[in-house]
PDB file of N, CA and C in Angstrom:
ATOM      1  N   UNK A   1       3.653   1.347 -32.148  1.00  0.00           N
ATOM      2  CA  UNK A   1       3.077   2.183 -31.121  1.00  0.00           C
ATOM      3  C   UNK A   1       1.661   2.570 -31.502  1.00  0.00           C
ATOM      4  N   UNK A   2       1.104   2.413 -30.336  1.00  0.00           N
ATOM      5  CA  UNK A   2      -0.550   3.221 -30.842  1.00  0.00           C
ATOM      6  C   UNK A   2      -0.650   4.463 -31.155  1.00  0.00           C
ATOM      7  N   UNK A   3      -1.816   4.567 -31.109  1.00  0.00           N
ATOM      8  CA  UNK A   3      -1.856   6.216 -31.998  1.00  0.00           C
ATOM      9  C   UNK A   3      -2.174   7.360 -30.196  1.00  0.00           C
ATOM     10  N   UNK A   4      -2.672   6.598 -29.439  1.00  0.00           N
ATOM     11  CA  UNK A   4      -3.065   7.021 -27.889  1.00  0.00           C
ATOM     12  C   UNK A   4      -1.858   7.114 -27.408  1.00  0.00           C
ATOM     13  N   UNK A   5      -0.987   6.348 -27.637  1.00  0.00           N
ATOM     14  CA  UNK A   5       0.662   6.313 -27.242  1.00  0.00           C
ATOM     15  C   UNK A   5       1.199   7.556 -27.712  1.00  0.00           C
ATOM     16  N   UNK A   6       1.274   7.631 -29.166  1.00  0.00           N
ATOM     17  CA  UNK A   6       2.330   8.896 -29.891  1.00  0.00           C
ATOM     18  C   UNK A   6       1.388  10.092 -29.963  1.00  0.00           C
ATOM     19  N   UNK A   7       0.199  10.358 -29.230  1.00  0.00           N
ATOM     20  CA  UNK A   7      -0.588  11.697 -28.831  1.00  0.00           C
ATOM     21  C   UNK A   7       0.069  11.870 -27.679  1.00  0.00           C
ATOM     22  N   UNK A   8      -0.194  10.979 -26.495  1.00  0.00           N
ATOM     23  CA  UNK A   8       0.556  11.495 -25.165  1.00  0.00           C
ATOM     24  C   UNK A   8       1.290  11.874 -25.280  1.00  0.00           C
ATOM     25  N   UNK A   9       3.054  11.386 -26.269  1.00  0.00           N
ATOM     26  CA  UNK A   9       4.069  11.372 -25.826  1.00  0.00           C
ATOM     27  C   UNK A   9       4.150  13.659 -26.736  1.00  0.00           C
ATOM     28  N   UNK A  10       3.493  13.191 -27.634  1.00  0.00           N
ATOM     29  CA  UNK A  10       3.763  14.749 -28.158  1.00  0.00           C
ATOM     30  C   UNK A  10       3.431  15.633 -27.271  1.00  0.00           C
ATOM     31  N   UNK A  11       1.799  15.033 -26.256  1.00  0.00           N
ATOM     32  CA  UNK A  11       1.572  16.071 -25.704  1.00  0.00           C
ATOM     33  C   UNK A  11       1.961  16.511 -24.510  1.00  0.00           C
ATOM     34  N   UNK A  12       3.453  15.909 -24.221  1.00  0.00           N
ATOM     35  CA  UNK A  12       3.882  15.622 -22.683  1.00  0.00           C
ATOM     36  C   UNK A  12       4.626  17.180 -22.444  1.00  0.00           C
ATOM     37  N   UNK A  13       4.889  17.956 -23.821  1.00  0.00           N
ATOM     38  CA  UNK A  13       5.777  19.383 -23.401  1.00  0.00           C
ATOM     39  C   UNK A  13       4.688  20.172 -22.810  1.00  0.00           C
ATOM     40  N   UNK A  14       3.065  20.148 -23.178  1.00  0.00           N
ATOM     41  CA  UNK A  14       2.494  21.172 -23.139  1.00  0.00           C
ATOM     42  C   UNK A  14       1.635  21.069 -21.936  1.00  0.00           C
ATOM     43  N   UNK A  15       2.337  20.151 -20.932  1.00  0.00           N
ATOM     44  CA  UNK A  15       1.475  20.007 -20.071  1.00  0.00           C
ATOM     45  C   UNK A  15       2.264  20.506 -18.735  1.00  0.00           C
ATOM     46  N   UNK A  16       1.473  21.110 -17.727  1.00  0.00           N
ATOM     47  CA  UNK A  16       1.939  21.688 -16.813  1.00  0.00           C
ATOM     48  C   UNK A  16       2.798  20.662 -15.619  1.00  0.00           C
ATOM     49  N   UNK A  17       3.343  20.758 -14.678  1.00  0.00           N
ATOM     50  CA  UNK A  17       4.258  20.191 -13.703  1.00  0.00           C
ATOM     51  C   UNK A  17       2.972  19.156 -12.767  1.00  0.00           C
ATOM     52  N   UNK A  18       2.042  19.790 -12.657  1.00  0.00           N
ATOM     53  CA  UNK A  18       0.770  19.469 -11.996  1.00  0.00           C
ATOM     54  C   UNK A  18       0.312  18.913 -12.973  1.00  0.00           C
ATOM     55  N   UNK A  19      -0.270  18.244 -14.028  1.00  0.00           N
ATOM     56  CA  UNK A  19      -1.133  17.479 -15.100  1.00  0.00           C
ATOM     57  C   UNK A  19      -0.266  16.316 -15.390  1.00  0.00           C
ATOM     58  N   UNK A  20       1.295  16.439 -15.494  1.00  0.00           N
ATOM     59  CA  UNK A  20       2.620  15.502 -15.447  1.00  0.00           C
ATOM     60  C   UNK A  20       2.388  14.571 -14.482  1.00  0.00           C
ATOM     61  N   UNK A  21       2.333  15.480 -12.938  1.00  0.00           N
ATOM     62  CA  UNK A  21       2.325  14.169 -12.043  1.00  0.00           C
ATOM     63  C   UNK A  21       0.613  13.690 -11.653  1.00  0.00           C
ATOM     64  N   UNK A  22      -0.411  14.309 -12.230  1.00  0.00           N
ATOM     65  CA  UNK A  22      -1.490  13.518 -12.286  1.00  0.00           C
ATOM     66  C   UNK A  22      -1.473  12.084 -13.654  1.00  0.00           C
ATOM     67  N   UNK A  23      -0.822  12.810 -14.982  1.00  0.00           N
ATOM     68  CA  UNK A  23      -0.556  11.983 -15.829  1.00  0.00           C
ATOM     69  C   UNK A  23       0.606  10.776 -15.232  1.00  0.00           C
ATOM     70  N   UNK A  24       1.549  10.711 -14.422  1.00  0.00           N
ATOM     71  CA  UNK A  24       2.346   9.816 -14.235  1.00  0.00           C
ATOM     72  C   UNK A  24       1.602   8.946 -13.030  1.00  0.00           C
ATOM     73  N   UNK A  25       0.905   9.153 -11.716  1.00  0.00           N
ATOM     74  CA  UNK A  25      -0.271   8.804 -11.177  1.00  0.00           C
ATOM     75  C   UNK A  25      -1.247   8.034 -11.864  1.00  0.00           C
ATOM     76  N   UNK A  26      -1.519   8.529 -12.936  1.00  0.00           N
ATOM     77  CA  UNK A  26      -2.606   7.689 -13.450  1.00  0.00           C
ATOM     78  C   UNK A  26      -1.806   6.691 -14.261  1.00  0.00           C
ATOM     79  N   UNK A  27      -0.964   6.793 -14.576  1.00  0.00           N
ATOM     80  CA  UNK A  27      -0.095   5.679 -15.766  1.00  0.00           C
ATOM     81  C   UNK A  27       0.329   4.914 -14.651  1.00  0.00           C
ATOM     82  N   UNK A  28       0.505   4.955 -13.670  1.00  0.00           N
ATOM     83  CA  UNK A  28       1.189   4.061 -12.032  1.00  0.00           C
ATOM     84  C   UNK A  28       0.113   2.994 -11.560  1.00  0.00           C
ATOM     85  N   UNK A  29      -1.194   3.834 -11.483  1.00  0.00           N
ATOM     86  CA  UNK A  29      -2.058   3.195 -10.704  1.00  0.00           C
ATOM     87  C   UNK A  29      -2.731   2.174 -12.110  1.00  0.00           C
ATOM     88  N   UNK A  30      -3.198   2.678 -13.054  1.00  0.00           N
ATOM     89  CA  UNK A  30      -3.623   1.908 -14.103  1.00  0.00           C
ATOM     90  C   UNK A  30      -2.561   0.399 -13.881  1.00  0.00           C
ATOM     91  N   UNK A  31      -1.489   0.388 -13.488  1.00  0.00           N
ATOM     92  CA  UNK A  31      -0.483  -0.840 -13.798  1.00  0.00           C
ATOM     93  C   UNK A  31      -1.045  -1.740 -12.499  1.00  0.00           C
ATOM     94  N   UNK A  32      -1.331  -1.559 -11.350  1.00  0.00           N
ATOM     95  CA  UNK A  32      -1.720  -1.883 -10.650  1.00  0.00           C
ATOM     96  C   UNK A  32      -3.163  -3.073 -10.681  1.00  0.00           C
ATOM     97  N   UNK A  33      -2.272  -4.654 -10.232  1.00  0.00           N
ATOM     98  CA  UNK A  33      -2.977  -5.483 -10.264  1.00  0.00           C
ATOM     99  C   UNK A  33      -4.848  -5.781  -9.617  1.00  0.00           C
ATOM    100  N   UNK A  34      -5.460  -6.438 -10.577  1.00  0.00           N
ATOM    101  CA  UNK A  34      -6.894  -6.237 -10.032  1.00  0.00           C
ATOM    102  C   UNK A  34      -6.913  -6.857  -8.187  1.00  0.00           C
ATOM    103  N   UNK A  35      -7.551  -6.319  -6.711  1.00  0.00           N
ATOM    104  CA  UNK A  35      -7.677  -6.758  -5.706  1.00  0.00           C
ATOM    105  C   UNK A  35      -8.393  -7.817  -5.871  1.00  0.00           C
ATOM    106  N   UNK A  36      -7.308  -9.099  -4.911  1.00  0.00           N
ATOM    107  CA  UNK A  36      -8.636 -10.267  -4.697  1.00  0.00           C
ATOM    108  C   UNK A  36     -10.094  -9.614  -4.329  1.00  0.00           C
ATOM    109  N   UNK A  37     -11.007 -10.404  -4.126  1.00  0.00           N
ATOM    110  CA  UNK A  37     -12.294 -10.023  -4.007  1.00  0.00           C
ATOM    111  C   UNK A  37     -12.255 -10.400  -2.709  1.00  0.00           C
ATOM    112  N   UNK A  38     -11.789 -11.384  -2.142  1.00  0.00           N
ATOM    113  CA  UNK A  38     -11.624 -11.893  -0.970  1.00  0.00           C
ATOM    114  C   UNK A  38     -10.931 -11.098   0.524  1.00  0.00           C
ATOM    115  N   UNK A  39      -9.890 -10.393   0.010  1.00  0.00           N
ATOM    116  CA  UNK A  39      -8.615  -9.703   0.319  1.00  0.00           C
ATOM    117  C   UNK A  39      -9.352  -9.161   1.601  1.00  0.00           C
ATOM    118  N   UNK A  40     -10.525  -8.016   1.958  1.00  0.00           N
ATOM    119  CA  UNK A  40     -10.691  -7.614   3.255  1.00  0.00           C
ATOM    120  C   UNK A  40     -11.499  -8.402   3.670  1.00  0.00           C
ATOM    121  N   UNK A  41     -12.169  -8.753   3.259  1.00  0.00           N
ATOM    122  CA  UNK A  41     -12.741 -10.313   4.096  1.00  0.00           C
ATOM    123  C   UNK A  41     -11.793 -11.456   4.909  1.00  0.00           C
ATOM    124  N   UNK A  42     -10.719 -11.178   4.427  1.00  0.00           N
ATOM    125  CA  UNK A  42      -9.874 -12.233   5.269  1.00  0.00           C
ATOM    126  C   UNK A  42      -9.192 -11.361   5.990  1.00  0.00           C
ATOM    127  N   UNK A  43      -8.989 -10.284   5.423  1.00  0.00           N
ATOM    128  CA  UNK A  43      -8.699  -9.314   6.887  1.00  0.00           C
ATOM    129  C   UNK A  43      -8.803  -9.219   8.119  1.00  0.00           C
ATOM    130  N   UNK A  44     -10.215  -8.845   7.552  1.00  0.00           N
ATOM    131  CA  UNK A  44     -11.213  -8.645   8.902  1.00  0.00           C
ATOM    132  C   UNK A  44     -11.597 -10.095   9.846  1.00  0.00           C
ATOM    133  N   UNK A  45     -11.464 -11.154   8.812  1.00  0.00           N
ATOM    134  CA  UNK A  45     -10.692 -12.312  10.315  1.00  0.00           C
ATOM    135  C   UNK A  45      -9.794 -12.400  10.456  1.00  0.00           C
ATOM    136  N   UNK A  46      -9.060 -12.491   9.993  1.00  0.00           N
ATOM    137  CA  UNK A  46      -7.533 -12.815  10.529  1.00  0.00           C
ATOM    138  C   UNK A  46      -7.361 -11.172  12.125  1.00  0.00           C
ATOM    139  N   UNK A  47      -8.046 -10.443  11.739  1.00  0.00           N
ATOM    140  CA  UNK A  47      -7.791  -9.189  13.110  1.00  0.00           C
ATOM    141  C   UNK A  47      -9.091  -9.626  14.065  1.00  0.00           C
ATOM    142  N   UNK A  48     -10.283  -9.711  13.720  1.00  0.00           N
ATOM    143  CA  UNK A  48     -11.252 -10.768  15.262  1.00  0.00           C
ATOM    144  C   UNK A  48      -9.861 -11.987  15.499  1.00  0.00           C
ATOM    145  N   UNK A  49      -9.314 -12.714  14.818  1.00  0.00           N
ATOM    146  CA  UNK A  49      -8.901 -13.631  15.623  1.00  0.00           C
ATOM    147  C   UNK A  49      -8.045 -12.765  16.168  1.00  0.00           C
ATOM    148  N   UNK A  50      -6.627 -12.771  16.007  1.00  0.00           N
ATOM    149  CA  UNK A  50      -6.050 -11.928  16.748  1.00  0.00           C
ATOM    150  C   UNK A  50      -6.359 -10.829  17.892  1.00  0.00           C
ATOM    151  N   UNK A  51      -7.324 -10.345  17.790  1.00  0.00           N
ATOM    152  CA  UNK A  51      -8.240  -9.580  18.955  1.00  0.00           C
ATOM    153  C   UNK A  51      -8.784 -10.490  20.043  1.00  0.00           C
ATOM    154  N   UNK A  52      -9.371 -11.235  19.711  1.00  0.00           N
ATOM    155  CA  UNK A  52      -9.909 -12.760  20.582  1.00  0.00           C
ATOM    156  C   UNK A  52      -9.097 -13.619  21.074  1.00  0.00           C
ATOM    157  N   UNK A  53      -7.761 -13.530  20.354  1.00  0.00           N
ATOM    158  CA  UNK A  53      -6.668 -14.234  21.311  1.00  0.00           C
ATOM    159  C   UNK A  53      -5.681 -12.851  22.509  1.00  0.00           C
ATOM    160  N   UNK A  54      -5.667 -11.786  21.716  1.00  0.00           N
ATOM    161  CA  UNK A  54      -5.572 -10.943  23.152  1.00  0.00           C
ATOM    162  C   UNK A  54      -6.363 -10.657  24.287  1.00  0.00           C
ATOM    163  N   UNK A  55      -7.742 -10.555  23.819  1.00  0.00           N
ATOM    164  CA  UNK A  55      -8.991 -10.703  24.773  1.00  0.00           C
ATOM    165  C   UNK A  55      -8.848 -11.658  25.743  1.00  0.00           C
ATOM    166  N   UNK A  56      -8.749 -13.171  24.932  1.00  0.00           N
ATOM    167  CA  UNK A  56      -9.024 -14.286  25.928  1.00  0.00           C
ATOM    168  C   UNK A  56      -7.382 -14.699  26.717  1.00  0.00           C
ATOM    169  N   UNK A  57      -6.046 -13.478  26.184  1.00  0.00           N
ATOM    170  CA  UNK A  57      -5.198 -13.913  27.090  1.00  0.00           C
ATOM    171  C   UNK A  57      -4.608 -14.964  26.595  1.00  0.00           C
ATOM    172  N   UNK A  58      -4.818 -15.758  25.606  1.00  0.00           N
ATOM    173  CA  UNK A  58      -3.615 -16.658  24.717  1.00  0.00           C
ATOM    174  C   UNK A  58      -2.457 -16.035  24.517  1.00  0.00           C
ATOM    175  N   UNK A  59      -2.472 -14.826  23.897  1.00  0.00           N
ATOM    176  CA  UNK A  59      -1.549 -14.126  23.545  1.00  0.00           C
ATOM    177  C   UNK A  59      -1.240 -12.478  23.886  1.00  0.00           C
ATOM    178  N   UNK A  60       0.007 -12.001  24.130  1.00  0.00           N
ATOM    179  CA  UNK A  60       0.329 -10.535  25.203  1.00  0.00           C
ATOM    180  C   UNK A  60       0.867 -10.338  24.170  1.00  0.00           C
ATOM    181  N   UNK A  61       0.379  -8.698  24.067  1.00  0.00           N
ATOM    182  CA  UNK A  61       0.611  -7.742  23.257  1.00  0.00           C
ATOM    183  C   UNK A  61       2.059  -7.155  23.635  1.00  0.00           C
ATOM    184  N   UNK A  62       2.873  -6.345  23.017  1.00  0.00           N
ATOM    185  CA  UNK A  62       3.944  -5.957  23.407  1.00  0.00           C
ATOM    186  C   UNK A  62       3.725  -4.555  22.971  1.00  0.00           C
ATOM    187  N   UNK A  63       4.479  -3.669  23.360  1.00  0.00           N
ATOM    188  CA  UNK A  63       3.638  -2.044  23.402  1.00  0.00           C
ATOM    189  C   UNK A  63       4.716  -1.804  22.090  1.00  0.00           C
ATOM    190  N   UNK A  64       4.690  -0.938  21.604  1.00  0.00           N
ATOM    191  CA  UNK A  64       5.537   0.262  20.383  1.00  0.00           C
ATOM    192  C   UNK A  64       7.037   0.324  21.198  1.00  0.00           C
ATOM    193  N   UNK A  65       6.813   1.224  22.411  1.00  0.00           N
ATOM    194  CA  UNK A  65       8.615   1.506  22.598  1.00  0.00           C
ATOM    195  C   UNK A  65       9.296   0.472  23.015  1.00  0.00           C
ATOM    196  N   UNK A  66       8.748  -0.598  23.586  1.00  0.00           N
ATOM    197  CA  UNK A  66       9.395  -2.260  23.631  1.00  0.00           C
ATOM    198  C   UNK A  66       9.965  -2.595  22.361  1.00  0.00           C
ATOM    199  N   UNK A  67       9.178  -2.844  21.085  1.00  0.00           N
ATOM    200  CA  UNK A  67       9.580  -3.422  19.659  1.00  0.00           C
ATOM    201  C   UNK A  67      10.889  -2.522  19.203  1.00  0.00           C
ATOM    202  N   UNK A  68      10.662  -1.168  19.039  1.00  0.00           N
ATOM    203  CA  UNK A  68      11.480  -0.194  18.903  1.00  0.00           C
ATOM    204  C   UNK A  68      12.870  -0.368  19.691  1.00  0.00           C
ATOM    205  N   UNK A  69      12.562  -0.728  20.697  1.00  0.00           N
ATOM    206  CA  UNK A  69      14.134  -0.589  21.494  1.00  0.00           C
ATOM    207  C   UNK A  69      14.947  -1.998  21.159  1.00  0.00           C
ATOM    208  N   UNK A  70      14.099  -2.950  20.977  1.00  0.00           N
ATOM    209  CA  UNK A  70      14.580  -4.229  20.359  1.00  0.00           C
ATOM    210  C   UNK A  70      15.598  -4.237  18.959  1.00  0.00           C
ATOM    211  N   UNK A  71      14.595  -3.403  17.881  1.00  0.00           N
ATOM    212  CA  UNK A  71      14.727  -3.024  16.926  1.00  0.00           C
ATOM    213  C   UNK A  71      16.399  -2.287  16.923  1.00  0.00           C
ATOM    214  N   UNK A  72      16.761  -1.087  17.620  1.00  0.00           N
ATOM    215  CA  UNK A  72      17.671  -0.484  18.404  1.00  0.00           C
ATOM    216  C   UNK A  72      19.017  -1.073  18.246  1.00  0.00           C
ATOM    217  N   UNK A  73      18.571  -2.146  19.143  1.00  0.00           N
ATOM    218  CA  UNK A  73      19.460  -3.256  19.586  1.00  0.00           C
ATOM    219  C   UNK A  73      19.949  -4.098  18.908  1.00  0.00           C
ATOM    220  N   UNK A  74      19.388  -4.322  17.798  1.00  0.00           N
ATOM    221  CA  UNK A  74      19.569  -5.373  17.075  1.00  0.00           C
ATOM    222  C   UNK A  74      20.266  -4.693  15.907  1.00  0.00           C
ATOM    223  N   UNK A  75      20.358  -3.678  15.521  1.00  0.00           N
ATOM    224  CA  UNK A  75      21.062  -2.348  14.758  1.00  0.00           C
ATOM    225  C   UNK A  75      21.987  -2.116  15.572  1.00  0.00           C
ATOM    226  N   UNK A  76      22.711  -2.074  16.410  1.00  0.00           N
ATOM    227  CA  UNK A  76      23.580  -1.827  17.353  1.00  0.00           C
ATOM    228  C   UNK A  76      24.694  -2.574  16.902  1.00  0.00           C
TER     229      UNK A  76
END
């Protein structure tokens, strides 16, 4: 074990309920893989296309309480 390791773990009694879940937050997000670089760039086309095919009428949107009642149904 490192020496950064067996400081935390001693200093885990003296820390408040609030510093715990900033300390467990930061030990969560640190694990968290680096973002493609690419990632909102392909976003942001992949939603113009999709916008441009509802625009031009290729494709019909279906509203929220339609999907939902489907959803419903299919749980039923």
């Amino acid at each position: 074990m490192s020496f950064a390791f067996r400081q935390a773990i001693k200093s885990i009694g003296e820390l408040s309920a609030d510093e715990k879940a900033l300390m467990a937050h930061c030990l969560i997000s640190s694990l968290e893989s680096k973002q493609d670089e690419n990632v909102d760039e392909a976003w942001a086309k992949l939603a113009e296309k999709r916008y441009l095919e509802i625009e031009s009428g290729a494709v019909k949107g279906v509203a929220w309480e339609e999907i939902k009642n489907i959803v419903k149904e299919q749980d039923a």
